[in-house]
Protein backbone atom coordinates (compact mmCIF):
# COMPACT_ATOMS: atom_id res chain seq x y z
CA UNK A 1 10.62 -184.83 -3.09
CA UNK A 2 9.16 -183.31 0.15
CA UNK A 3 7.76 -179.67 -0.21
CA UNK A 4 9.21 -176.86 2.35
CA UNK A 5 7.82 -173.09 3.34
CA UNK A 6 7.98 -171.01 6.30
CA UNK A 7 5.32 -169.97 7.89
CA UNK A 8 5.91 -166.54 9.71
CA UNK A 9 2.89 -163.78 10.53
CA UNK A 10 2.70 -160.24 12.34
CA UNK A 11 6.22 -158.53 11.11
CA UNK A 12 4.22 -155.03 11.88
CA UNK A 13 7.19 -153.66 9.55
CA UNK A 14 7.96 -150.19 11.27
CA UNK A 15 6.06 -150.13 13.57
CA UNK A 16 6.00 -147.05 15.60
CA UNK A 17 7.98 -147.46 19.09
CA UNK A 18 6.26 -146.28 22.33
CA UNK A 19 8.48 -145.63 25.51
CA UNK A 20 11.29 -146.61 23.81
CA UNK A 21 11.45 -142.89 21.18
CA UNK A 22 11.19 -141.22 24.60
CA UNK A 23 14.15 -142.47 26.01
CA UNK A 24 17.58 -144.13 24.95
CA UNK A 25 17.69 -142.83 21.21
CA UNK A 26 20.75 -145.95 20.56
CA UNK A 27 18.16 -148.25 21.85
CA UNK A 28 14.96 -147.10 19.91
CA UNK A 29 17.28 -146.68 16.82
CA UNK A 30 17.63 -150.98 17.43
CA UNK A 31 14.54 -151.70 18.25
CA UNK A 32 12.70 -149.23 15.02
CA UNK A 33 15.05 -151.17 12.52
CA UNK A 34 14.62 -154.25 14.38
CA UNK A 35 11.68 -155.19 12.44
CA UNK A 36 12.65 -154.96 8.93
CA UNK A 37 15.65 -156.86 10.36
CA UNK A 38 13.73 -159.77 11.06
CA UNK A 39 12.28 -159.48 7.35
CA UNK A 40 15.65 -160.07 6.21
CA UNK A 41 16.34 -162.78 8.43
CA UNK A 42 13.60 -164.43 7.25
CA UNK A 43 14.76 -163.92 3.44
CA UNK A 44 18.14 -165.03 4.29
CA UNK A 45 16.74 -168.42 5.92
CA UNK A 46 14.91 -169.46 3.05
CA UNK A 47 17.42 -168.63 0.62
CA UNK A 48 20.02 -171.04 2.91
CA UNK A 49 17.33 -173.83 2.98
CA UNK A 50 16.47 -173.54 -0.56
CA UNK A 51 12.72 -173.88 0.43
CA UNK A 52 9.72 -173.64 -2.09
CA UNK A 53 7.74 -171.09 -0.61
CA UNK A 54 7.01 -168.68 1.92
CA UNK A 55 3.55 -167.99 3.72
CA UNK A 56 3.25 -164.16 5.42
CA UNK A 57 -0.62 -165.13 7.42
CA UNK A 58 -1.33 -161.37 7.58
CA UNK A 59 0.05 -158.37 9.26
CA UNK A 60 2.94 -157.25 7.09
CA UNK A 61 2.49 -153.34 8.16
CA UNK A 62 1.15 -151.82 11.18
CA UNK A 63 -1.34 -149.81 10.11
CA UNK A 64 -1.94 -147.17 7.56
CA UNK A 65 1.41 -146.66 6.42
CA UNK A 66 2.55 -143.83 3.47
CA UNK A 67 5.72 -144.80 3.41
CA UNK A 68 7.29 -145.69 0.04
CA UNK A 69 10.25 -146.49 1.73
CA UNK A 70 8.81 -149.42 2.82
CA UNK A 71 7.33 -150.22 0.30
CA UNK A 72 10.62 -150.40 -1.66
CA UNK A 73 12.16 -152.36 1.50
CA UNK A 74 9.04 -154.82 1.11
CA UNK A 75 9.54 -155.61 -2.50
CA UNK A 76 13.38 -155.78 -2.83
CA UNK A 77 12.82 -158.48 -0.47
CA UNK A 78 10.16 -160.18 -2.10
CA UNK A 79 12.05 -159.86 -5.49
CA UNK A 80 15.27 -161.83 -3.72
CA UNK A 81 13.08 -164.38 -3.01
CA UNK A 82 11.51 -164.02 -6.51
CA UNK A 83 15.18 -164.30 -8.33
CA UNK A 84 15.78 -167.46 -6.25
CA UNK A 85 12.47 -169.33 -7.35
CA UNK A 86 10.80 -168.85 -4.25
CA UNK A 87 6.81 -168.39 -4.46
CA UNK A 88 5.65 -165.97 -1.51
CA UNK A 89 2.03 -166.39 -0.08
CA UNK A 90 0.39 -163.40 1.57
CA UNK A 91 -3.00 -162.53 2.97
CA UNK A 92 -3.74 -159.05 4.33
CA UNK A 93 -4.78 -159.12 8.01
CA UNK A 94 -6.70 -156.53 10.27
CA UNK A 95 -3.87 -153.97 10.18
CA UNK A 96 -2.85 -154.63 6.27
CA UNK A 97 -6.30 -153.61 5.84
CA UNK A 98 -5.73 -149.70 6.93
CA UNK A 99 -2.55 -149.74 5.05
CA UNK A 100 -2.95 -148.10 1.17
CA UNK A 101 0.88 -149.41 0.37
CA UNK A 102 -0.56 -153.03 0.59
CA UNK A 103 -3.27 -152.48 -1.85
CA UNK A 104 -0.65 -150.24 -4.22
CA UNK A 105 2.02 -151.72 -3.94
CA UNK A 106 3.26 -154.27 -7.42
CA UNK A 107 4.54 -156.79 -6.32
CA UNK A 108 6.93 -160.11 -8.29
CA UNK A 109 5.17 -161.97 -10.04
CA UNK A 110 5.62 -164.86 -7.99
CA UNK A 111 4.15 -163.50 -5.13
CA UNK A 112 0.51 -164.56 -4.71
CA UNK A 113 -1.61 -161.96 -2.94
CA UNK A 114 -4.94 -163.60 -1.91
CA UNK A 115 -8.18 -161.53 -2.29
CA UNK A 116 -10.78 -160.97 0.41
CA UNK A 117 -12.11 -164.20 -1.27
CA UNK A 118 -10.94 -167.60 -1.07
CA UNK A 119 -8.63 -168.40 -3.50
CA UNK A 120 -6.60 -172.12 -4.34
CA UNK A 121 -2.98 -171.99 -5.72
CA UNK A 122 -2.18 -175.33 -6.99
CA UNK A 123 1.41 -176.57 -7.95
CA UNK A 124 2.55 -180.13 -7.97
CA UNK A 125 6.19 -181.29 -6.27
CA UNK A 126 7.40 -184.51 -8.39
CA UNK A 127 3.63 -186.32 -7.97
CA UNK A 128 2.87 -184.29 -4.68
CA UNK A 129 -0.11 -181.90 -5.34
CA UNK A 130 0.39 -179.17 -3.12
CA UNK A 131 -2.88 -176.43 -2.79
CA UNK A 132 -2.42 -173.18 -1.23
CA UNK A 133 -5.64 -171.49 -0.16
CA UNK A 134 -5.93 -168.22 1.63
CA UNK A 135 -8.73 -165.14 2.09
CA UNK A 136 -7.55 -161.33 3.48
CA UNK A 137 -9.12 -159.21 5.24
CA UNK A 138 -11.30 -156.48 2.67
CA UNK A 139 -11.74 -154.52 5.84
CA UNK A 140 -10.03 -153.67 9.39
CA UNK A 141 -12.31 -155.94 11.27
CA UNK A 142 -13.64 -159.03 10.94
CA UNK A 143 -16.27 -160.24 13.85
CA UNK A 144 -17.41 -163.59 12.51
CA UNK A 145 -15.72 -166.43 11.78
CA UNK A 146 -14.37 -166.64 7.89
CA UNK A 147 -13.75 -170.15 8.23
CA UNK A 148 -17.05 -170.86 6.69
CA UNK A 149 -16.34 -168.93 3.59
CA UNK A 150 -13.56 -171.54 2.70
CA UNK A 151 -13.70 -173.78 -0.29
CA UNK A 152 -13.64 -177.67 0.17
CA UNK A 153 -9.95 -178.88 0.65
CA UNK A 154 -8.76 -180.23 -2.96
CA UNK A 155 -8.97 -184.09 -3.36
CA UNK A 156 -5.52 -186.08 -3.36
CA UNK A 157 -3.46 -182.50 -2.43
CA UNK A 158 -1.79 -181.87 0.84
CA UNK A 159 -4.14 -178.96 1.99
CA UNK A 160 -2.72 -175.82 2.98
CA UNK A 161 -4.78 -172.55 4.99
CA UNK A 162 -3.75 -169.56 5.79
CA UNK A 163 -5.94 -167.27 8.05
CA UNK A 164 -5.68 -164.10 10.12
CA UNK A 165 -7.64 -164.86 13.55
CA UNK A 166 -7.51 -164.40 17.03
CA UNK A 167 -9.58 -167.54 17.25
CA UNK A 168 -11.29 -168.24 20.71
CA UNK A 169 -9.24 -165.34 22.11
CA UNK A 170 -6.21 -164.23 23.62
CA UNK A 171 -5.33 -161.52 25.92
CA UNK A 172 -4.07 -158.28 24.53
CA UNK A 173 -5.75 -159.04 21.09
CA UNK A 174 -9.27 -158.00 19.90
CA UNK A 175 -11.61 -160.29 18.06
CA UNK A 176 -11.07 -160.84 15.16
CA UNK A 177 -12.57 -163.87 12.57
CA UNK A 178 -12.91 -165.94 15.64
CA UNK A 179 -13.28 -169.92 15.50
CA UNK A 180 -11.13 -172.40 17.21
CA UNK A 181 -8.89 -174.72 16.87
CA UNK A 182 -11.09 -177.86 16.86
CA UNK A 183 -13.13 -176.21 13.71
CA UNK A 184 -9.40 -176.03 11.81
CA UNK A 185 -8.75 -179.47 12.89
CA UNK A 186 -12.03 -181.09 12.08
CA UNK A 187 -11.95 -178.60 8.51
CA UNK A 188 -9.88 -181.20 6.43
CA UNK A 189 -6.82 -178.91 5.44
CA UNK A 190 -3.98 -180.59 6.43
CA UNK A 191 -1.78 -177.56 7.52
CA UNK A 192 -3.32 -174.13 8.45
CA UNK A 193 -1.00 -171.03 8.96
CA UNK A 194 -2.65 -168.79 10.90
CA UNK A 195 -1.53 -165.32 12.11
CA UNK A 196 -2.73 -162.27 14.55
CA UNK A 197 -1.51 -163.51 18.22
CA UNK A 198 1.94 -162.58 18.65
CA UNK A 199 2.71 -165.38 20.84
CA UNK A 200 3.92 -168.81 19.03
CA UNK A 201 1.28 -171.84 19.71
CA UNK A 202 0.86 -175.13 18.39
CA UNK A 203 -2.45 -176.29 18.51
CA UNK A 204 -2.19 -180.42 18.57
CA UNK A 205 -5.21 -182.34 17.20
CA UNK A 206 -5.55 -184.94 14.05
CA UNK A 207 -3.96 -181.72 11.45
CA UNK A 208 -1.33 -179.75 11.66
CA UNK A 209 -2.27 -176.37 13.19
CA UNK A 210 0.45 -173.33 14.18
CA UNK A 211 -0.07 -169.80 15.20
CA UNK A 212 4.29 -168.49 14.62
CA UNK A 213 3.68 -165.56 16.87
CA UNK A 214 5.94 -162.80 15.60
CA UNK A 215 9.31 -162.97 14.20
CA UNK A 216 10.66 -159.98 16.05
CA UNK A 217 8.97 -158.52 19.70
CA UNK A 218 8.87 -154.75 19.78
CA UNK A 219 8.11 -154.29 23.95
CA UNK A 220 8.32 -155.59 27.26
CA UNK A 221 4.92 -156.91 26.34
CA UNK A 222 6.55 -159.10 23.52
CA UNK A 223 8.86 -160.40 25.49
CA UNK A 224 11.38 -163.48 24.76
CA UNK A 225 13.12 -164.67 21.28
CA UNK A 226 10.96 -165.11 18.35
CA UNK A 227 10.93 -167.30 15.89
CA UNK A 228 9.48 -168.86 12.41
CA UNK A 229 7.57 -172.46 11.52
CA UNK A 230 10.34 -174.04 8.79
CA UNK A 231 7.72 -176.92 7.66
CA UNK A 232 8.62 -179.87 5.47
CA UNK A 233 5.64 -182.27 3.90
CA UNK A 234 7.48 -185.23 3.02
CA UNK A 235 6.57 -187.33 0.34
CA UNK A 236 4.02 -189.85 2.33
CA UNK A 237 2.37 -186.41 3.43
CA UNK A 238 3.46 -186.57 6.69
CA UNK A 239 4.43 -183.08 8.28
CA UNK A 240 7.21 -181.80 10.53
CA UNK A 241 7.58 -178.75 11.89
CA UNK A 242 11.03 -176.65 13.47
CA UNK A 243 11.09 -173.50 15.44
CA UNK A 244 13.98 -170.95 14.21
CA UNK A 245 15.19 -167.82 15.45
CA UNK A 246 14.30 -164.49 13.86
CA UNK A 247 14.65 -161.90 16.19
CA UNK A 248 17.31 -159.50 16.56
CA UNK A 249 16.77 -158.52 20.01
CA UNK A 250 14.58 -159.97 22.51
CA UNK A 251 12.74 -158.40 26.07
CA UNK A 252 12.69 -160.03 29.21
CA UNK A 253 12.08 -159.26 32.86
CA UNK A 254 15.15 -159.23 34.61
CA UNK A 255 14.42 -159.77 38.72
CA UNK A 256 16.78 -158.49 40.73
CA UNK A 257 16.68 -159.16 44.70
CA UNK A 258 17.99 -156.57 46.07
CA UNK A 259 17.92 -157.62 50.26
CA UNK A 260 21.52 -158.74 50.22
CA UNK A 261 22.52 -155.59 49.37
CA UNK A 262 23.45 -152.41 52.06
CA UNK A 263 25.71 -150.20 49.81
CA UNK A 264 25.04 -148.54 46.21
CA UNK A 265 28.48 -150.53 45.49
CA UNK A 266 26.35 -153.97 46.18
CA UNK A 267 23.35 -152.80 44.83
CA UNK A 268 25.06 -152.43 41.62
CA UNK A 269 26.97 -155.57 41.49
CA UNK A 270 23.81 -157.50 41.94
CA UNK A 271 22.47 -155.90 39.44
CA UNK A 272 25.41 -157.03 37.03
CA UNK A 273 25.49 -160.09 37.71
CA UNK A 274 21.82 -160.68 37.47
CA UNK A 275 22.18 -159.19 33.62
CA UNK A 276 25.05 -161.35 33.20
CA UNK A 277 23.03 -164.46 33.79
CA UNK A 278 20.05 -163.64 31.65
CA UNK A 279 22.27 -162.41 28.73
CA UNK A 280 23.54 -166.18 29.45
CA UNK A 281 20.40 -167.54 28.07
CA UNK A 282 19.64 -165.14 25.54
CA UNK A 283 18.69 -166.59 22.37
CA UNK A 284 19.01 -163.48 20.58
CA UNK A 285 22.03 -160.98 19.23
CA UNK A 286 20.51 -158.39 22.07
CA UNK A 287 18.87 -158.22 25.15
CA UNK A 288 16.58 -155.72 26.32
CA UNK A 289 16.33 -156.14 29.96
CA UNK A 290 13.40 -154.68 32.29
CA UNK A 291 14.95 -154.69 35.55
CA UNK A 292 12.58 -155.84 38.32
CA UNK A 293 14.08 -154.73 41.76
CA UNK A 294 12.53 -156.17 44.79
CA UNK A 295 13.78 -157.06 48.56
CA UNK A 296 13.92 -155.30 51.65
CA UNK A 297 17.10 -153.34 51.56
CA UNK A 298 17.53 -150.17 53.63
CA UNK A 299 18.50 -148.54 50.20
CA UNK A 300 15.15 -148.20 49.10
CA UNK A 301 14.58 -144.93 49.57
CA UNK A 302 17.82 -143.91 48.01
CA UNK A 303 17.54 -145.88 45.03
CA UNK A 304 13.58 -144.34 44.47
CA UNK A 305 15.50 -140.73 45.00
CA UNK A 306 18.09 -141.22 42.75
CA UNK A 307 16.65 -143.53 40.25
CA UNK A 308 18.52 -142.01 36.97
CA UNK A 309 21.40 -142.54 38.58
CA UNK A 310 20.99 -146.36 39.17
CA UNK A 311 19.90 -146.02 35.91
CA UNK A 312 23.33 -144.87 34.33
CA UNK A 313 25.13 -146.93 36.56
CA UNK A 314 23.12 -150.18 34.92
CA UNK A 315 23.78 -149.43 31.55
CA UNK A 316 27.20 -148.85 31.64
CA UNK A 317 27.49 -152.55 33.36
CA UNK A 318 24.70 -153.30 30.85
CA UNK A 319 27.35 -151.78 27.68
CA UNK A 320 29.97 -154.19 29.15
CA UNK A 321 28.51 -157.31 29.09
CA UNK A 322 27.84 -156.42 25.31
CA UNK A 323 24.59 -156.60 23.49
CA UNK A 324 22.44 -155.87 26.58
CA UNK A 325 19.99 -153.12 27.39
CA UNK A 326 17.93 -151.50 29.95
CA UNK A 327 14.84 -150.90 29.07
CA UNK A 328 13.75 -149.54 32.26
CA UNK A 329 13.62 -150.20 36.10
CA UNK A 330 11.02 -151.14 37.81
CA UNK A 331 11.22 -150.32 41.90
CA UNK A 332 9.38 -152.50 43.56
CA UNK A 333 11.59 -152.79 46.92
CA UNK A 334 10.78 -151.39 50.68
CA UNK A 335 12.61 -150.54 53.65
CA UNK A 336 13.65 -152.46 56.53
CA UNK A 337 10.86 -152.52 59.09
CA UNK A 338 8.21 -151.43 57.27
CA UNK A 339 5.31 -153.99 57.54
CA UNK A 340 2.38 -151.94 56.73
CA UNK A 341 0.49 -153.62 59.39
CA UNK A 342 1.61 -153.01 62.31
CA UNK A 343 1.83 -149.18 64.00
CA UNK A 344 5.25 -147.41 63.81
CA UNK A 345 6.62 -145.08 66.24
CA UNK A 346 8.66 -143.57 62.85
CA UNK A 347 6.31 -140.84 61.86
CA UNK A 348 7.85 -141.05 58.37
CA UNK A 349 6.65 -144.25 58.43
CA UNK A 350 3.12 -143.65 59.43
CA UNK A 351 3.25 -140.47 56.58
CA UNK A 352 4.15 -142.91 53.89
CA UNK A 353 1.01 -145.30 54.81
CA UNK A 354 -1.48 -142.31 54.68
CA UNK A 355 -0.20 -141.19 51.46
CA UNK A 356 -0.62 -145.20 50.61
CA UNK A 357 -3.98 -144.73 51.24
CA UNK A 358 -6.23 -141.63 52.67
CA UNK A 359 -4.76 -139.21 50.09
CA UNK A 360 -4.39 -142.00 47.02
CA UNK A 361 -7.94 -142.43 47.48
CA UNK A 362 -8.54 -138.38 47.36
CA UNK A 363 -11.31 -137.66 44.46
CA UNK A 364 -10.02 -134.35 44.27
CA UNK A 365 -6.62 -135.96 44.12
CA UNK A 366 -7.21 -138.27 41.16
CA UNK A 367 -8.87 -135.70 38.82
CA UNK A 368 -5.95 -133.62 39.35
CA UNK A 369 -3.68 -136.53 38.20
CA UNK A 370 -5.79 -137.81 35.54
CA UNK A 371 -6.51 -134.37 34.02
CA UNK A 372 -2.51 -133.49 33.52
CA UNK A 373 -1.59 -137.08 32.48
CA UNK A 374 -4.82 -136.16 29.52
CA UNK A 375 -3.02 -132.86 29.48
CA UNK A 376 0.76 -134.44 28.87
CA UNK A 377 -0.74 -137.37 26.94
CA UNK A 378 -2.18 -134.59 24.25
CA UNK A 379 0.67 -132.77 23.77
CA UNK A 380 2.79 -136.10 22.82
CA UNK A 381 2.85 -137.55 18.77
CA UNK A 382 0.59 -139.86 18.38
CA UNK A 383 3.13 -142.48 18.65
CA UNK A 384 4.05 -141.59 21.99
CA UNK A 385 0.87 -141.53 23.79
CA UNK A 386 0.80 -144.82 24.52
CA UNK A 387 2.88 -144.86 28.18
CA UNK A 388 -1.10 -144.54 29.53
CA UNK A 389 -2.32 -147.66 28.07
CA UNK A 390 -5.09 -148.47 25.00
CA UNK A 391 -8.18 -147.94 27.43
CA UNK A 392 -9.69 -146.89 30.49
CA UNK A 393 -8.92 -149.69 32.65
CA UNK A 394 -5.39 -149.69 31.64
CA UNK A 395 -5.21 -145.96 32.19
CA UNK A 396 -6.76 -145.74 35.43
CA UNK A 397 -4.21 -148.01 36.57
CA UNK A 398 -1.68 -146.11 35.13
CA UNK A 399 -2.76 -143.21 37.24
CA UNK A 400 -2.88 -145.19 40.02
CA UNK A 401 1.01 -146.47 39.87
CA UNK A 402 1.37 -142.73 39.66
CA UNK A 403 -0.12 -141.75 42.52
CA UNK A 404 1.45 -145.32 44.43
CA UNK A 405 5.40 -143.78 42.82
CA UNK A 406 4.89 -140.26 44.00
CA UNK A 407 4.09 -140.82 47.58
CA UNK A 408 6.97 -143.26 47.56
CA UNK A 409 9.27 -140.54 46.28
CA UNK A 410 7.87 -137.80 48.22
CA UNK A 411 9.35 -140.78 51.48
CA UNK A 412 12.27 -141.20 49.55
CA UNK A 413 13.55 -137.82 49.72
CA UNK A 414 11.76 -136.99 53.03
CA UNK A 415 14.08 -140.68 54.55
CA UNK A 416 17.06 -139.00 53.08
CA UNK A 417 16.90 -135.56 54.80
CA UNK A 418 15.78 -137.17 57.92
CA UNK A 419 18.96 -139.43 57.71
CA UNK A 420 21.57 -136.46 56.84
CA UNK A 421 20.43 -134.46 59.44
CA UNK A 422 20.77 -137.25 62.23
């Protein structure tokens, strides 16, 4: 009889939101719960597939986390899994580390949580020797590779590993027990469950090697639908491997060309129908759409003036599709004419290009941003102030879009007195 887990990593269970608590509440309210959602998604799949087990590789919290609250959430799930005869493998990764809940926290008995060890849980499936081995993290970080702290694969079991790494690398992730993927193909273990990137690979080679990305995105960043490894070893030890869908909602990039358009009226029914398409291949219950506007459209300047109202006008076409959501809009249009190369006799024209550049490049100019974007930042919660970006390259950039948006409204309104006076 063939043995069957999931294999799912990185739920991050409440994790705090970031742009999202500052703006639509409804929306932040979806995406906060969105989370432990996906927990119970997860539950509910592998109660419906009567499975055998269920592998967590690491990242079950976000952080240091005090509340019991989810700590009850996290074991009444556990326990329906336990009542259905279920075992549960978990190993802590960088951010279960911080958290004192994981380390508290009793658990059902058949839940196996693996030391900072290794440690081999063997069970047998009608004559198939299954062994489960695992190591956590004992601390936040992890520089060198654990891979060498591994026991020997059992003889005559299929071979299961489950480790937390970012192995060679991946953008947006820091380092942590780095090896790669021809060390886990070459290490005997016939499956290896990793966790830590939140982006679903499969790693092909002589063994059976899948990162599941997370079950459930919670930004732009983490965009499209997210899913779980369902894995069945078959009898002759063989292994397949199917992709299902977890997440609640899902983000996405919505472009939106916007040159067709010369009234508000067309503006906004491109807009619709450009949602209605990408709700079309939405894999998930709800979108949550960053609108991308580009084109050259001689609304430009309007729509940068009166940006919230665009805004309003996009949800409500956004609230009757159903199940779709604006996340934000991004402006990246510009007025008929404007090249940027060649001289203008409109001296609005030539104002916006100095802003663009002499007074963007202003010293004076920049400290002045930067200090009241520090200002703002330290004022906010602490899980708010991350609209500036986690370091100094990503917030210098951020004060450079500011300084790039403001000149382009300071044109926007300046082009609309200029036209309502003509």
């Amino acid at each position: 009889m063939p043995f069957r887990f999931i294999h799912t990593a990185d739920l991050h269970l409440d994790s705090p939101l970031r742009s999202l608590s500052l703006r639509n509440p409804d929306l932040a309210g979806l995406i906060g719960d969105s989370t432990r959602r996906a927990l119970v998604s997860i539950v509910d799949l592998a109660l419906e597939e009567q499975i055998d087990a269920v592998i967590i590789a690491g990242d079950l919290y976000d952080g240091d986390q005090t509340s019991m609250k989810t700590a009850r959430f996290l074991a009444a799930q556990l326990g329906r899994l336990d009542a259905a005869g279920i075992a549960t493998y978990v190993i802590r990764g960088n951010h279960d580390a911080l958290s004192r809940i994981t380390q508290e926290l009793i658990l059902p008995p058949s839940v196996k949580l693996y030391s900072g060890r290794a440690e081999i849980v063997e069970s047998s499936r009608e004559g198939l020797r299954i062994a489960v081995q695992g190591m956590s993290f004992a601390k936040p970080h992890a520089p060198e590779s654990l891979l060498p702290k591994f026991r020997p694969p059992v003889a005559d079991a299929v071979n299961i590993g489950i480790l937390h790494t970012s192995l060679a690398g991946a953008v947006g992730h820091d380092v942590y027990a780095p090896c790669s993927a021809a060390d886990l193909h070459a290490a005997g273990f016939d499956y290896w469950a990793l966790g830590h990137i939140h982006q679903r690979m499969d790693h092909p080679g002589s063994r059976t090697v899948i990162m599941p990305g997370m079950p459930q995105g919670r930004d732009i960043n983490e965009a499209g639908p997210k899913t779980v490894s369902l894995v069945t070893i078959r009898d002759d030890r063989t292994i397949a491997v199917e992709e299902r869908l977890t997440s609640l909602a899902e983000f996405a990039r919505v472009p939106v060309d916007l040159t067709p358009a010369t009234t508000w009226f067309e503006a906004v029914e491109t807009i619709e129908a450009a949602l209605v398409a990408a709700r079309g291949t939405t894999a998930s219950e709800h979108l949550v759409s960053r609108l991308v506007l580009t084109g050259t459209t001689p609304l430009a300047f309007r729509i940068r003036r009166d940006r919230d109202l665009l805004l309003t006008e996009a949800e409500a076409r956004a609230e009757g599709i159903g199940r779709t959501w604006i996340e934000k809009l991004e402006l990246s249009m510009q007025p008929p004419g404007e090249t940027g190369s060649v001289a203008s006799a409109d001296p609005l024209v030539e104002l916006g290009s100095l802003m663009r550049s002499d007074m963007a490049a202003s010293h004076g100019l920049r400290e002045d941003v930067r200090r009241m974007v520090k200002e703002l930042r330290d004022d906010l919660p602490a899980e708010s102030r991350g609209f500036s970006g986690d370091d100094e390259a990503e917030f210098e950039a951020f004060v450079a879009q500011l300084l790039a948006d403001g000149s382009d409204d300071v044109m926007a309104r300046l082009k609309a007195e200029s036209a309502e006076t003509h």
